[in-house]
PDB file of N, CA and C in Angstrom:
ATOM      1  N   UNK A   1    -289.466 -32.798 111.865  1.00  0.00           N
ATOM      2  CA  UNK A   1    -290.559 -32.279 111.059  1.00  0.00           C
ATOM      3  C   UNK A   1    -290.980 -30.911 111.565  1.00  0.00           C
ATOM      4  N   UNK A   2    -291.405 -29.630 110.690  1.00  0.00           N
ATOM      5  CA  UNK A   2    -291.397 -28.559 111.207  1.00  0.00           C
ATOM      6  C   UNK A   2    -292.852 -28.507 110.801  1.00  0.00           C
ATOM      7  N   UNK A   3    -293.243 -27.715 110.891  1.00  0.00           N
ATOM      8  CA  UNK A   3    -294.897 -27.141 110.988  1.00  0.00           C
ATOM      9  C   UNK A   3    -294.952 -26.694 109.450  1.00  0.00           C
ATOM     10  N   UNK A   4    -293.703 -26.050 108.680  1.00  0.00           N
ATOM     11  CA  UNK A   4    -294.235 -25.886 107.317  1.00  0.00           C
ATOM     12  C   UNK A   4    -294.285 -26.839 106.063  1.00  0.00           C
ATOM     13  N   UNK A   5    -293.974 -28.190 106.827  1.00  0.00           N
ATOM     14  CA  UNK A   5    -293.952 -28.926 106.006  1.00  0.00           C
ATOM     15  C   UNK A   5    -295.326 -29.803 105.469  1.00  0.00           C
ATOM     16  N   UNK A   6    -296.245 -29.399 106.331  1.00  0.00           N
ATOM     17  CA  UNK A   6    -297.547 -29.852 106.244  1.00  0.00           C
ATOM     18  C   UNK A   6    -298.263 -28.897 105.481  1.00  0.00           C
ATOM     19  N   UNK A   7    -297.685 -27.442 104.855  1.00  0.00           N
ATOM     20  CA  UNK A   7    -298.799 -26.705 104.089  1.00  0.00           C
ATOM     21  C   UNK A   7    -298.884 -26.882 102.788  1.00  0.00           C
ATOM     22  N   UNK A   8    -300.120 -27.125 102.867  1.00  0.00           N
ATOM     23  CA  UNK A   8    -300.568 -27.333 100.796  1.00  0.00           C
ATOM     24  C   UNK A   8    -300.193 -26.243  99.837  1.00  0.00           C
ATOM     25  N   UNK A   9    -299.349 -26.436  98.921  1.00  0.00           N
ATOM     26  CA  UNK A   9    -298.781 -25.426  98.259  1.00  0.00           C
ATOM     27  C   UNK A   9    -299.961 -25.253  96.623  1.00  0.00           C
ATOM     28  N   UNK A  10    -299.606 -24.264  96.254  1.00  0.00           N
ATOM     29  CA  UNK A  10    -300.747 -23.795  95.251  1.00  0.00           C
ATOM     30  C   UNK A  10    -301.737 -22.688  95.253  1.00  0.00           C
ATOM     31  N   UNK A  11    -302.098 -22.400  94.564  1.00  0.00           N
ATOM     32  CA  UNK A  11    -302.990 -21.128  94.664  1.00  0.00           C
ATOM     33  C   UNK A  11    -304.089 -21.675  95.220  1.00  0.00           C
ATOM     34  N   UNK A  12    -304.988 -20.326  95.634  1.00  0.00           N
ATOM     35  CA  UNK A  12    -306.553 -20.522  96.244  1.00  0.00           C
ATOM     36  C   UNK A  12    -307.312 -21.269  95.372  1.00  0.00           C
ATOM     37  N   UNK A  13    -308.407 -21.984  96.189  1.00  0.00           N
ATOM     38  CA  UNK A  13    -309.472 -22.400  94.593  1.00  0.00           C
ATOM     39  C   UNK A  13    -310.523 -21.405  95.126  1.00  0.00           C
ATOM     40  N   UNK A  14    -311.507 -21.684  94.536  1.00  0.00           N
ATOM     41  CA  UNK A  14    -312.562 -20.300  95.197  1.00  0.00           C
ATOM     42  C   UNK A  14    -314.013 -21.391  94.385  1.00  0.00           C
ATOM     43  N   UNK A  15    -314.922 -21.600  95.672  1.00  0.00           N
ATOM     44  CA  UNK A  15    -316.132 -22.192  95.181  1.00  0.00           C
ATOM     45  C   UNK A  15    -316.814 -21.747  94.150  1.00  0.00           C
ATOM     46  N   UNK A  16    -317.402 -22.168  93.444  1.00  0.00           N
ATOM     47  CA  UNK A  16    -318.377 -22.426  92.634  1.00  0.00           C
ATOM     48  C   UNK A  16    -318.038 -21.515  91.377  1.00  0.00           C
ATOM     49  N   UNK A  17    -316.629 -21.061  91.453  1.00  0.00           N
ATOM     50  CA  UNK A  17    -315.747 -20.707  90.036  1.00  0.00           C
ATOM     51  C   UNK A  17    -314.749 -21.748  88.958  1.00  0.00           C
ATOM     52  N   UNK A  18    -315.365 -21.596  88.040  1.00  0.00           N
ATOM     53  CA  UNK A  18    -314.592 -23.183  87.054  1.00  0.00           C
ATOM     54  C   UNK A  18    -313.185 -22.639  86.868  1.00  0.00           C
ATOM     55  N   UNK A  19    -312.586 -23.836  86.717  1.00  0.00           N
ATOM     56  CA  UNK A  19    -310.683 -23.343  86.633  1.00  0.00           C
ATOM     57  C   UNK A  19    -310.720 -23.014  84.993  1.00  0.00           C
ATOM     58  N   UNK A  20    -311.528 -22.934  84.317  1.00  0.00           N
ATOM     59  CA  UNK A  20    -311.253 -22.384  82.831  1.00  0.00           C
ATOM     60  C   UNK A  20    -310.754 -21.219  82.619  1.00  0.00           C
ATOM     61  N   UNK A  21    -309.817 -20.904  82.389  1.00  0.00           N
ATOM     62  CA  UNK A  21    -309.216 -19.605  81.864  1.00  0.00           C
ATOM     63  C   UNK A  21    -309.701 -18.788  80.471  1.00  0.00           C
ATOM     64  N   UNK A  22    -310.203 -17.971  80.282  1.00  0.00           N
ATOM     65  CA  UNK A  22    -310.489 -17.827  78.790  1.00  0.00           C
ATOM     66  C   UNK A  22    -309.219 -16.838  78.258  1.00  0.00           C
ATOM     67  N   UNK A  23    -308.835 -17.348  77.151  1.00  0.00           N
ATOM     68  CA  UNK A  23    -308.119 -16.839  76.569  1.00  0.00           C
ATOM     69  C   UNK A  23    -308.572 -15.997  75.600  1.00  0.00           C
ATOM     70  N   UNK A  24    -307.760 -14.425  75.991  1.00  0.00           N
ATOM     71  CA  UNK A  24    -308.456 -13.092  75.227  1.00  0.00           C
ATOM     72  C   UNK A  24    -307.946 -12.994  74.001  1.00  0.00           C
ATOM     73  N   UNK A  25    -308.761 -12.343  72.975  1.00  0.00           N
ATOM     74  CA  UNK A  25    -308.957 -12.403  71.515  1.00  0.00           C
ATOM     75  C   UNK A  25    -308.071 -11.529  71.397  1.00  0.00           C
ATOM     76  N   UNK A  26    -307.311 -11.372  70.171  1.00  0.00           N
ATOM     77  CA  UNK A  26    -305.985 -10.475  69.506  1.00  0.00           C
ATOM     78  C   UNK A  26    -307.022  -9.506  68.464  1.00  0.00           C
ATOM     79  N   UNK A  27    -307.028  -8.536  68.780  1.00  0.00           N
ATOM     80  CA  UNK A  27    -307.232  -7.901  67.585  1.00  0.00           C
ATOM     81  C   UNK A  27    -306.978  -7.536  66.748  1.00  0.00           C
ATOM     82  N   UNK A  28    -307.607  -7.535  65.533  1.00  0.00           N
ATOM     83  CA  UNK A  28    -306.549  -7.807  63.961  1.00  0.00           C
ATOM     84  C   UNK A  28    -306.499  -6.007  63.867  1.00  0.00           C
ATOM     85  N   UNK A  29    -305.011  -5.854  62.827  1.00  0.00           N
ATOM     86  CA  UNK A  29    -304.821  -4.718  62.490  1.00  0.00           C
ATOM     87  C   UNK A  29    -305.093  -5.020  61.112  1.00  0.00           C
ATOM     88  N   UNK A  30    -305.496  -3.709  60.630  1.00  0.00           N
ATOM     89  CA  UNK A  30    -306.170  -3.871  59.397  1.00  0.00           C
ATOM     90  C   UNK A  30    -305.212  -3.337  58.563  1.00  0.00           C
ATOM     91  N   UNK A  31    -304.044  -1.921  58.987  1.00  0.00           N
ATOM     92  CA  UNK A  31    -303.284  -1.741  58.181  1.00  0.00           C
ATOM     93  C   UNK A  31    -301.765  -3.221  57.886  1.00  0.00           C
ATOM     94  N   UNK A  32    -301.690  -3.598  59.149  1.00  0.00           N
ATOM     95  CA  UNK A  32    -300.731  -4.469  59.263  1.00  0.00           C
ATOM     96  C   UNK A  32    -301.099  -5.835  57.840  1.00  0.00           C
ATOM     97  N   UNK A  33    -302.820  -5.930  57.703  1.00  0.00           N
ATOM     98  CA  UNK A  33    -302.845  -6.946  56.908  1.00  0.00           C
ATOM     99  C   UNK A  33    -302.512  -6.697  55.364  1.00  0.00           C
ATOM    100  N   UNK A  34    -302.639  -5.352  55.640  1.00  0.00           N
ATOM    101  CA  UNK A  34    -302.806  -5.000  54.113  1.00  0.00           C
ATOM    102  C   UNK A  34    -301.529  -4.964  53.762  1.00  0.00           C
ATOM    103  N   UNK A  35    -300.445  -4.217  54.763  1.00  0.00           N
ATOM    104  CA  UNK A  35    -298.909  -4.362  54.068  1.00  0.00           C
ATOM    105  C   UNK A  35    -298.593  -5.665  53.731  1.00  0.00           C
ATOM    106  N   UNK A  36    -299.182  -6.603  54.377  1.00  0.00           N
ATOM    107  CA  UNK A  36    -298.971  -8.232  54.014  1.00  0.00           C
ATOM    108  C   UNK A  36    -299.536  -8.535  52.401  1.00  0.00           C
ATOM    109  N   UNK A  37    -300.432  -7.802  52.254  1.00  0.00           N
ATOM    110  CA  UNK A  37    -300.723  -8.179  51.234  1.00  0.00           C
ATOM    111  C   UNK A  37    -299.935  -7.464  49.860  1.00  0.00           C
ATOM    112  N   UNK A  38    -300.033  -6.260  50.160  1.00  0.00           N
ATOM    113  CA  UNK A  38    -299.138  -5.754  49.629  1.00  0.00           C
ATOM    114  C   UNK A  38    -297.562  -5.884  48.960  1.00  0.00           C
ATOM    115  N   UNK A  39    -297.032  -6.637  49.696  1.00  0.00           N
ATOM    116  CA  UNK A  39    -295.698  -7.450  50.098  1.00  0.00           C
ATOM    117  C   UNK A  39    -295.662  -8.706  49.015  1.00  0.00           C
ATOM    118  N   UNK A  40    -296.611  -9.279  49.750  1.00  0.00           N
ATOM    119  CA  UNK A  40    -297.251 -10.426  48.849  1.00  0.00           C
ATOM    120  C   UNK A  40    -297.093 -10.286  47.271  1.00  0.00           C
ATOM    121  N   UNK A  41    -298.265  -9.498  46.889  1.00  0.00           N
ATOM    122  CA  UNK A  41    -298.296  -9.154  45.729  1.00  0.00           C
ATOM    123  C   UNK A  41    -296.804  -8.963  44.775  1.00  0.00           C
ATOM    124  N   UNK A  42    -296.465  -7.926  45.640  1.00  0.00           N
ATOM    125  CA  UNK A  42    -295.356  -7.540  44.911  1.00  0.00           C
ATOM    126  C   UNK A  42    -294.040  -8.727  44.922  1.00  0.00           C
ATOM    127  N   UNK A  43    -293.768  -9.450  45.952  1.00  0.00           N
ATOM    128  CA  UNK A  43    -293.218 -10.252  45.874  1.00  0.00           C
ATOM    129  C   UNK A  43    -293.057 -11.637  44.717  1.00  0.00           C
ATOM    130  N   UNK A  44    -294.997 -11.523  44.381  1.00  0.00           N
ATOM    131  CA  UNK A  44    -295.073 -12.601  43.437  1.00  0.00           C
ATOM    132  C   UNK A  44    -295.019 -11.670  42.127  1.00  0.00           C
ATOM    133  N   UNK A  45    -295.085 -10.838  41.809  1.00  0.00           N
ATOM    134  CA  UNK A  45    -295.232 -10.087  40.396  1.00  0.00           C
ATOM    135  C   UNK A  45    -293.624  -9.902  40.357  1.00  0.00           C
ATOM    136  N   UNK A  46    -292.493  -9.903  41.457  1.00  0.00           N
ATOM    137  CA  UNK A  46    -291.243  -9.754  41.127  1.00  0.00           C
ATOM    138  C   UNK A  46    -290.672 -10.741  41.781  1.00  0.00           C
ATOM    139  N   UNK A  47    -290.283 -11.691  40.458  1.00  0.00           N
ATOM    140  CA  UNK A  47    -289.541 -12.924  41.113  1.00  0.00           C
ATOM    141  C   UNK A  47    -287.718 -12.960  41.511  1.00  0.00           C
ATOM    142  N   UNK A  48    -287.731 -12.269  40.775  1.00  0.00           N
ATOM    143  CA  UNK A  48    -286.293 -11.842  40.825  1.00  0.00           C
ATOM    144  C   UNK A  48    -285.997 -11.034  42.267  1.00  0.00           C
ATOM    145  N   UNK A  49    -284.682 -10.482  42.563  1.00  0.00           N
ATOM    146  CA  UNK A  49    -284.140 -10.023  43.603  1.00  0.00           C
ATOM    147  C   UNK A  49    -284.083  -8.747  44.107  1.00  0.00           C
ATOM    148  N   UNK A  50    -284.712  -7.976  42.932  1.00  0.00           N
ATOM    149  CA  UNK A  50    -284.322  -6.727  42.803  1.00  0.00           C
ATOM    150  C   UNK A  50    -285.866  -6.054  43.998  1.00  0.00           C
ATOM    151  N   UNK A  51    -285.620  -4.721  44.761  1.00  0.00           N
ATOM    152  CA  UNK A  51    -286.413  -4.442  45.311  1.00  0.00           C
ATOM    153  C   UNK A  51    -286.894  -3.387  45.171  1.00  0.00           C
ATOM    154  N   UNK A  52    -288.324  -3.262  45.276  1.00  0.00           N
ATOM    155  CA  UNK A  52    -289.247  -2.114  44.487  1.00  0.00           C
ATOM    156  C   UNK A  52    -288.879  -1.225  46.319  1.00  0.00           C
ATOM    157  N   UNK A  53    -289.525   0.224  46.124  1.00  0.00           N
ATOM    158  CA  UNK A  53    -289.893   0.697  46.917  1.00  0.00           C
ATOM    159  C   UNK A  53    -291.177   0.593  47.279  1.00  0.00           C
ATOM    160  N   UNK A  54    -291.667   0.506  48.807  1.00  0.00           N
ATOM    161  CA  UNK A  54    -292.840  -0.189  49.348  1.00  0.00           C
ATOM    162  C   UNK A  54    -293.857   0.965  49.153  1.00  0.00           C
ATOM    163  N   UNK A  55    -294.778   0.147  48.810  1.00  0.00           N
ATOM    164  CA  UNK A  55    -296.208   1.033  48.660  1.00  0.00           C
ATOM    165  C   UNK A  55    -296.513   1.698  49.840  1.00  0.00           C
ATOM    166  N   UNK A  56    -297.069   3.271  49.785  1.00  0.00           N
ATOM    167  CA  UNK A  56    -297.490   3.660  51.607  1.00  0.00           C
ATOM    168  C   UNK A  56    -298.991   4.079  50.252  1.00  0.00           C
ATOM    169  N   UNK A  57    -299.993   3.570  51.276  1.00  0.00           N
ATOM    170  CA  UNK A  57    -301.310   4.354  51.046  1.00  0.00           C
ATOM    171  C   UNK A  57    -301.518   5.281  52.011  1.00  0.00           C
ATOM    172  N   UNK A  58    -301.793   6.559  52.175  1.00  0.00           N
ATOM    173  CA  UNK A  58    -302.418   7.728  52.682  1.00  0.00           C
ATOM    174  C   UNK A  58    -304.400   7.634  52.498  1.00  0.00           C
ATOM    175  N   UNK A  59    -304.506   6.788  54.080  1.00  0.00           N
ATOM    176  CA  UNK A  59    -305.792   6.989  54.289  1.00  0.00           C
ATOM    177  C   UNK A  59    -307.013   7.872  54.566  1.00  0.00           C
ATOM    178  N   UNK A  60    -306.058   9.238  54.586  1.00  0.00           N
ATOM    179  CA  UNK A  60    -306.275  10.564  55.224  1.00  0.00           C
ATOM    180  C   UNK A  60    -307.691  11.271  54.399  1.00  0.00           C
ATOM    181  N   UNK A  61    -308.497  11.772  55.108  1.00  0.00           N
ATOM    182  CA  UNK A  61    -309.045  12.271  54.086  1.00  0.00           C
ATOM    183  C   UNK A  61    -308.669  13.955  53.645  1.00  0.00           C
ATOM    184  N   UNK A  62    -308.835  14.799  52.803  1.00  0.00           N
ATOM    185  CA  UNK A  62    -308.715  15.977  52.693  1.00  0.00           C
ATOM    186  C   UNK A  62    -308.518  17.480  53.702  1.00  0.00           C
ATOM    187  N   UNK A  63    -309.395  17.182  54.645  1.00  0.00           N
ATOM    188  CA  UNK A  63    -309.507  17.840  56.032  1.00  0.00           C
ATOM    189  C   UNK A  63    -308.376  17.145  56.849  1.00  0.00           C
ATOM    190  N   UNK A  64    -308.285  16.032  56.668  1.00  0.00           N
ATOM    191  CA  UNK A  64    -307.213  15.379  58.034  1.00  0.00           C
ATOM    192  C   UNK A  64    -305.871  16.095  57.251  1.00  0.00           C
ATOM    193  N   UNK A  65    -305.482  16.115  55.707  1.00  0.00           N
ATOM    194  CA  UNK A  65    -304.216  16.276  55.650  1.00  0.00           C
ATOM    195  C   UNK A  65    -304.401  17.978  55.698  1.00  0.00           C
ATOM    196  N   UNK A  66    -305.245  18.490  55.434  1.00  0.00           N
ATOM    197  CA  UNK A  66    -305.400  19.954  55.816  1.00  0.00           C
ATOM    198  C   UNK A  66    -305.060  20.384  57.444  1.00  0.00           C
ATOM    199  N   UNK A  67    -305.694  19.565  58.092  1.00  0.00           N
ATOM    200  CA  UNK A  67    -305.936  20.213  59.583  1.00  0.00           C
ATOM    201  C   UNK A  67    -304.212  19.813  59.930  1.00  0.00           C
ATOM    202  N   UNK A  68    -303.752  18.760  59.535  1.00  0.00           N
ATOM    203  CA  UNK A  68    -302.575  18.280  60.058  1.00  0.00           C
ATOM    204  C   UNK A  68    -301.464  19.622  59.957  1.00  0.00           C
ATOM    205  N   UNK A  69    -301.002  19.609  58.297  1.00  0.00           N
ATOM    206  CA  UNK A  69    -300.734  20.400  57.873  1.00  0.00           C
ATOM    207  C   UNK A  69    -300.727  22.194  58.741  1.00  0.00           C
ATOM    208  N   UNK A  70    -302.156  22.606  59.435  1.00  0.00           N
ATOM    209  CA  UNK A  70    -301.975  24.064  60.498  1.00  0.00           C
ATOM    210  C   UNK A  70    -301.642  23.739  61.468  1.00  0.00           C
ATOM    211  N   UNK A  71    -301.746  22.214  61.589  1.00  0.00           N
ATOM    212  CA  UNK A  71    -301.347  22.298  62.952  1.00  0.00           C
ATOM    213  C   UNK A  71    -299.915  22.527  63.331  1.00  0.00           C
ATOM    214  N   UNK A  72    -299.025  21.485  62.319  1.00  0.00           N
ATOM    215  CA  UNK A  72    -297.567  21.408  62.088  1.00  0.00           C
ATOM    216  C   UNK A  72    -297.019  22.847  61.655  1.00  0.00           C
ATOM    217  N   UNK A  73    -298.102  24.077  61.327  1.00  0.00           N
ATOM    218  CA  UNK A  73    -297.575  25.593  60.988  1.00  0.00           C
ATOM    219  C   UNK A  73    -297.983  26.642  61.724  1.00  0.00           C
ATOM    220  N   UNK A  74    -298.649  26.126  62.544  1.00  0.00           N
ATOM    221  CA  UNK A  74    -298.874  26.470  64.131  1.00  0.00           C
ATOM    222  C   UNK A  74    -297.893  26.013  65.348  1.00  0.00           C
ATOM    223  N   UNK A  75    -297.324  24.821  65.381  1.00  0.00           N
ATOM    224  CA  UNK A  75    -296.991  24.445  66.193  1.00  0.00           C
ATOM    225  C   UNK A  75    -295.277  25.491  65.919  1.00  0.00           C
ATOM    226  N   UNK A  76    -295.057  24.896  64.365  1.00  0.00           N
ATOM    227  CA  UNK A  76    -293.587  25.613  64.107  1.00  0.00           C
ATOM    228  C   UNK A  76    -293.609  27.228  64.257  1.00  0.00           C
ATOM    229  N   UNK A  77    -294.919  27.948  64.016  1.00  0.00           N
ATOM    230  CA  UNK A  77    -295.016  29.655  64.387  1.00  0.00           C
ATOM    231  C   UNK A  77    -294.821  29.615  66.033  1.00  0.00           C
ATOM    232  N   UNK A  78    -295.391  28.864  66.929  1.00  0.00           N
ATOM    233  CA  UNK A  78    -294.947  28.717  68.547  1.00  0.00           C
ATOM    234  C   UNK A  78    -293.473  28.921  68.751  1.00  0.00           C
ATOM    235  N   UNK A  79    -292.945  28.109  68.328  1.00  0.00           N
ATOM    236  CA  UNK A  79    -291.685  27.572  68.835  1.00  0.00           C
ATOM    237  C   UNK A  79    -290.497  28.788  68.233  1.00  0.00           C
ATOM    238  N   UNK A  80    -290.820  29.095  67.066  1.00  0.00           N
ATOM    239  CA  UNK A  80    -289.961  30.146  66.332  1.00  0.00           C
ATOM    240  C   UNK A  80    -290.754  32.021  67.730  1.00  0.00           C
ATOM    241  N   UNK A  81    -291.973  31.949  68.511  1.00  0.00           N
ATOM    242  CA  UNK A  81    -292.033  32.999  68.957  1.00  0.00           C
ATOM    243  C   UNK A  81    -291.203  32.776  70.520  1.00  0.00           C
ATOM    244  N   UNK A  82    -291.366  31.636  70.511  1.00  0.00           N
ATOM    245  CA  UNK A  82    -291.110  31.102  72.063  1.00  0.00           C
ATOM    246  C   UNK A  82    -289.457  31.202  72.160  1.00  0.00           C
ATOM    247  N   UNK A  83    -288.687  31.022  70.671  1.00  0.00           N
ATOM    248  CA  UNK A  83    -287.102  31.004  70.675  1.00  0.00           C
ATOM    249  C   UNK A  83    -286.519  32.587  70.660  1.00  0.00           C
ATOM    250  N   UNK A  84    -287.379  33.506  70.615  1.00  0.00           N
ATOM    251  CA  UNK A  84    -287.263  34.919  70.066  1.00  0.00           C
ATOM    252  C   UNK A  84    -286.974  35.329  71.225  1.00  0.00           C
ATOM    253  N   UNK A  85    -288.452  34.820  72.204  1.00  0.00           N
ATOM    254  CA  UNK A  85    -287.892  35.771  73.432  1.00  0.00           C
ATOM    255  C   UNK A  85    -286.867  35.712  74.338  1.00  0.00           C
ATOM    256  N   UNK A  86    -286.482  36.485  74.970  1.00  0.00           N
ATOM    257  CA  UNK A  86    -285.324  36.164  76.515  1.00  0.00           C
ATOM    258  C   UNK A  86    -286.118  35.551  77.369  1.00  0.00           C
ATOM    259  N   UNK A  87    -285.052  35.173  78.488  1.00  0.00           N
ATOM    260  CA  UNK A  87    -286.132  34.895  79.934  1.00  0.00           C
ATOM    261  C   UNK A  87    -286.556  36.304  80.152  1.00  0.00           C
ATOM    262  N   UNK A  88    -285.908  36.995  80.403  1.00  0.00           N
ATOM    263  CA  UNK A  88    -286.427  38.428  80.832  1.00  0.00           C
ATOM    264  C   UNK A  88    -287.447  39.429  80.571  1.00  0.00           C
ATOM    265  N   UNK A  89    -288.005  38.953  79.082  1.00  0.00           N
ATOM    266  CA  UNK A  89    -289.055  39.532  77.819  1.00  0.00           C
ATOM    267  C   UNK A  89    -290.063  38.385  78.668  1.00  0.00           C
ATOM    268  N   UNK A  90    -289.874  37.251  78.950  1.00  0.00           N
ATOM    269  CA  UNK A  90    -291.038  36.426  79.040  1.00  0.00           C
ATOM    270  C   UNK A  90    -291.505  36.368  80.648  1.00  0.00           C
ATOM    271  N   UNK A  91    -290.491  36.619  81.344  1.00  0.00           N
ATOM    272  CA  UNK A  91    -290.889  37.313  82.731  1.00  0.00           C
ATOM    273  C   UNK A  91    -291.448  38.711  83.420  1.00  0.00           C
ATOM    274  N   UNK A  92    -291.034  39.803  82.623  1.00  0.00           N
ATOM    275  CA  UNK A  92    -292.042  40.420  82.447  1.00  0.00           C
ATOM    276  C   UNK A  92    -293.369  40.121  81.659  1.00  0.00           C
ATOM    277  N   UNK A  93    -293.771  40.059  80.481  1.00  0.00           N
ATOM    278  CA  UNK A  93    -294.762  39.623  80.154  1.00  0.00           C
ATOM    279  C   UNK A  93    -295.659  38.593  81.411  1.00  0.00           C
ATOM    280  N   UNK A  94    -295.341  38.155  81.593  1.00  0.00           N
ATOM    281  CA  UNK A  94    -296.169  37.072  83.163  1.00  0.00           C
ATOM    282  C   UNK A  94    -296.233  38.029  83.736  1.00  0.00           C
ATOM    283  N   UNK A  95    -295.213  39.023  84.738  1.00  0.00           N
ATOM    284  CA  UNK A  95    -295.651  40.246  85.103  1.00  0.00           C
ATOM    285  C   UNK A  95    -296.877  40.876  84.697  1.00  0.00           C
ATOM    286  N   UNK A  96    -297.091  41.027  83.828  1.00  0.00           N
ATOM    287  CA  UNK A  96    -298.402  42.307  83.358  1.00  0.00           C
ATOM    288  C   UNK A  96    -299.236  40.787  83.143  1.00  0.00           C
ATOM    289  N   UNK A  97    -299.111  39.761  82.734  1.00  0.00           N
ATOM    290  CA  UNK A  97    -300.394  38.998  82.817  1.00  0.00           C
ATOM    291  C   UNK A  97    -301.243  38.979  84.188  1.00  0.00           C
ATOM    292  N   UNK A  98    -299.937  38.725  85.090  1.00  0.00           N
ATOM    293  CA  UNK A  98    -300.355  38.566  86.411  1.00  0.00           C
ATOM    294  C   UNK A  98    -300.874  40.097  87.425  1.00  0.00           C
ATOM    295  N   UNK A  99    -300.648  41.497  87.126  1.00  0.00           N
ATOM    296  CA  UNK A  99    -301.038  42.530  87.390  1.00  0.00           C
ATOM    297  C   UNK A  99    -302.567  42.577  86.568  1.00  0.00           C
ATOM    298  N   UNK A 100    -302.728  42.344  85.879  1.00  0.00           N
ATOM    299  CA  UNK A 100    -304.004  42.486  85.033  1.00  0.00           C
ATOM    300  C   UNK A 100    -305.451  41.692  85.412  1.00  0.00           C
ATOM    301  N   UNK A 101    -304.803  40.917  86.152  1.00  0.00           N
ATOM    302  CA  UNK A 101    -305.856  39.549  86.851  1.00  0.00           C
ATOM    303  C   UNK A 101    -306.387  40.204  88.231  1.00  0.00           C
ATOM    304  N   UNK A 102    -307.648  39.771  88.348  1.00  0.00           N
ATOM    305  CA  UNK A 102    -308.158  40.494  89.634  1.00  0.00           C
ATOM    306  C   UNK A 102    -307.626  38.902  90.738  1.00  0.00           C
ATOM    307  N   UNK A 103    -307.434  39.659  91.743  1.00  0.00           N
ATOM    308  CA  UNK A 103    -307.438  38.729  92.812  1.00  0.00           C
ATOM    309  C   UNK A 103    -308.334  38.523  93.213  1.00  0.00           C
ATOM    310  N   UNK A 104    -308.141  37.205  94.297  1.00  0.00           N
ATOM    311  CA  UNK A 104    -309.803  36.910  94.586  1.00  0.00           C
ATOM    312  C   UNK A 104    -309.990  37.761  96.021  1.00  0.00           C
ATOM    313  N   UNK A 105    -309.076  37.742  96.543  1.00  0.00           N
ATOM    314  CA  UNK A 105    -309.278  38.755  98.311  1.00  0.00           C
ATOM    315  C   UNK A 105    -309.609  40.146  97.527  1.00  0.00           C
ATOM    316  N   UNK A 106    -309.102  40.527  96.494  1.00  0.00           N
ATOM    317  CA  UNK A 106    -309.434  41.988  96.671  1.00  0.00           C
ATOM    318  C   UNK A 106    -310.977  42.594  95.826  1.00  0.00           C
ATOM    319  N   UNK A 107    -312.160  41.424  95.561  1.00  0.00           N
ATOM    320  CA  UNK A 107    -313.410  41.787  95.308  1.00  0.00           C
ATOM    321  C   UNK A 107    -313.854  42.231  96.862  1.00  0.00           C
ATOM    322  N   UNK A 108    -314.573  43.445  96.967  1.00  0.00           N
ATOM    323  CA  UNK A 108    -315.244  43.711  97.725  1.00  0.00           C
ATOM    324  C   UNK A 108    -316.894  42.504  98.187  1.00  0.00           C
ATOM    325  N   UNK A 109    -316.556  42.921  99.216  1.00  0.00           N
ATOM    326  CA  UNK A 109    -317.971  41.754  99.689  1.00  0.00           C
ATOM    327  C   UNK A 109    -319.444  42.612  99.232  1.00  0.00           C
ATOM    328  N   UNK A 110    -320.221  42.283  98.729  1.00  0.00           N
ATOM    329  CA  UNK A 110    -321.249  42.461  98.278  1.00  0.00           C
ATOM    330  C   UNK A 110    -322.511  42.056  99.323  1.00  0.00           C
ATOM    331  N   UNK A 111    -323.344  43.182 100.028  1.00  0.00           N
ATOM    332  CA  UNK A 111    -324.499  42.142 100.947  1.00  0.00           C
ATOM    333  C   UNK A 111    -325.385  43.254 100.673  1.00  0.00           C
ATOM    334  N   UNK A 112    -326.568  42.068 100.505  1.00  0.00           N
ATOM    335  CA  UNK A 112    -327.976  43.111 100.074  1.00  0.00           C
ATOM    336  C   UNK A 112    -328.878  43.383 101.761  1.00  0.00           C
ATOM    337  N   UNK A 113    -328.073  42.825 102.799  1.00  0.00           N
ATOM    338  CA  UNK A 113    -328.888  43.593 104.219  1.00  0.00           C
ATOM    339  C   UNK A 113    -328.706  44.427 104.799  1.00  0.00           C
ATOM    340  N   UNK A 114    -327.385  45.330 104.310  1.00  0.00           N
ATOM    341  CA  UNK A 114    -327.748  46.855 104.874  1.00  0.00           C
ATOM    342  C   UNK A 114    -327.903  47.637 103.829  1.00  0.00           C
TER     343      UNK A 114
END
């Protein structure tokens, strides 16, 4: 008989905590229900085999498909300036960004006691 044969196997219990586990709530998707329903519908209005193309609703409002829209003609004006340049056009440029910037050692010290 060895010494580990006497240890109680199992997790900790811990006083005056109940062994109830609560089991956490799923949260419903609201678009997910609606394609169900959607589906649904169409499924029972077409009994036959043949298959429609699936409904997409656009929840967007006016501003969202606007703002989307500059952003996606912003993002594509980036990428078309960013493909233009060389490394060499864009390393200089950092050059003169970085000449143009004050350093921090080279502000003079400022003292109002002499």
């Amino acid at each position: 008989m060895s010494a580990y044969e006497q240890v109680a196997g199992g997790s900790l219990k811990l006083k005056g905590v109940s062994d109830k586990i609560k089991k956490k709530k799923q949260k419903k998707n609201k678009e997910r229900e609606l394609t169900k329903v959607f589906e649904n519908v169409r499924n029972f209005g077409n009994s036959s085999g043949e298959e429609k193309p699936s409904l997409k609703v656009d929840k967007r409002t006016k501003a969202e498909i606007a703002f989307m829209k500059a952003k996606d003609k912003k993002a594509a004006e980036q990428i078309l300036e960013r493909a233009s340049k060389t490394h060499k056009e864009r390393i200089m440029e950092f050059n003169r960004h970085l000449d143009n910037l004050t350093e921090h050692f080279d502000i003079p010290k400022v003292s109002w006691t002499k």
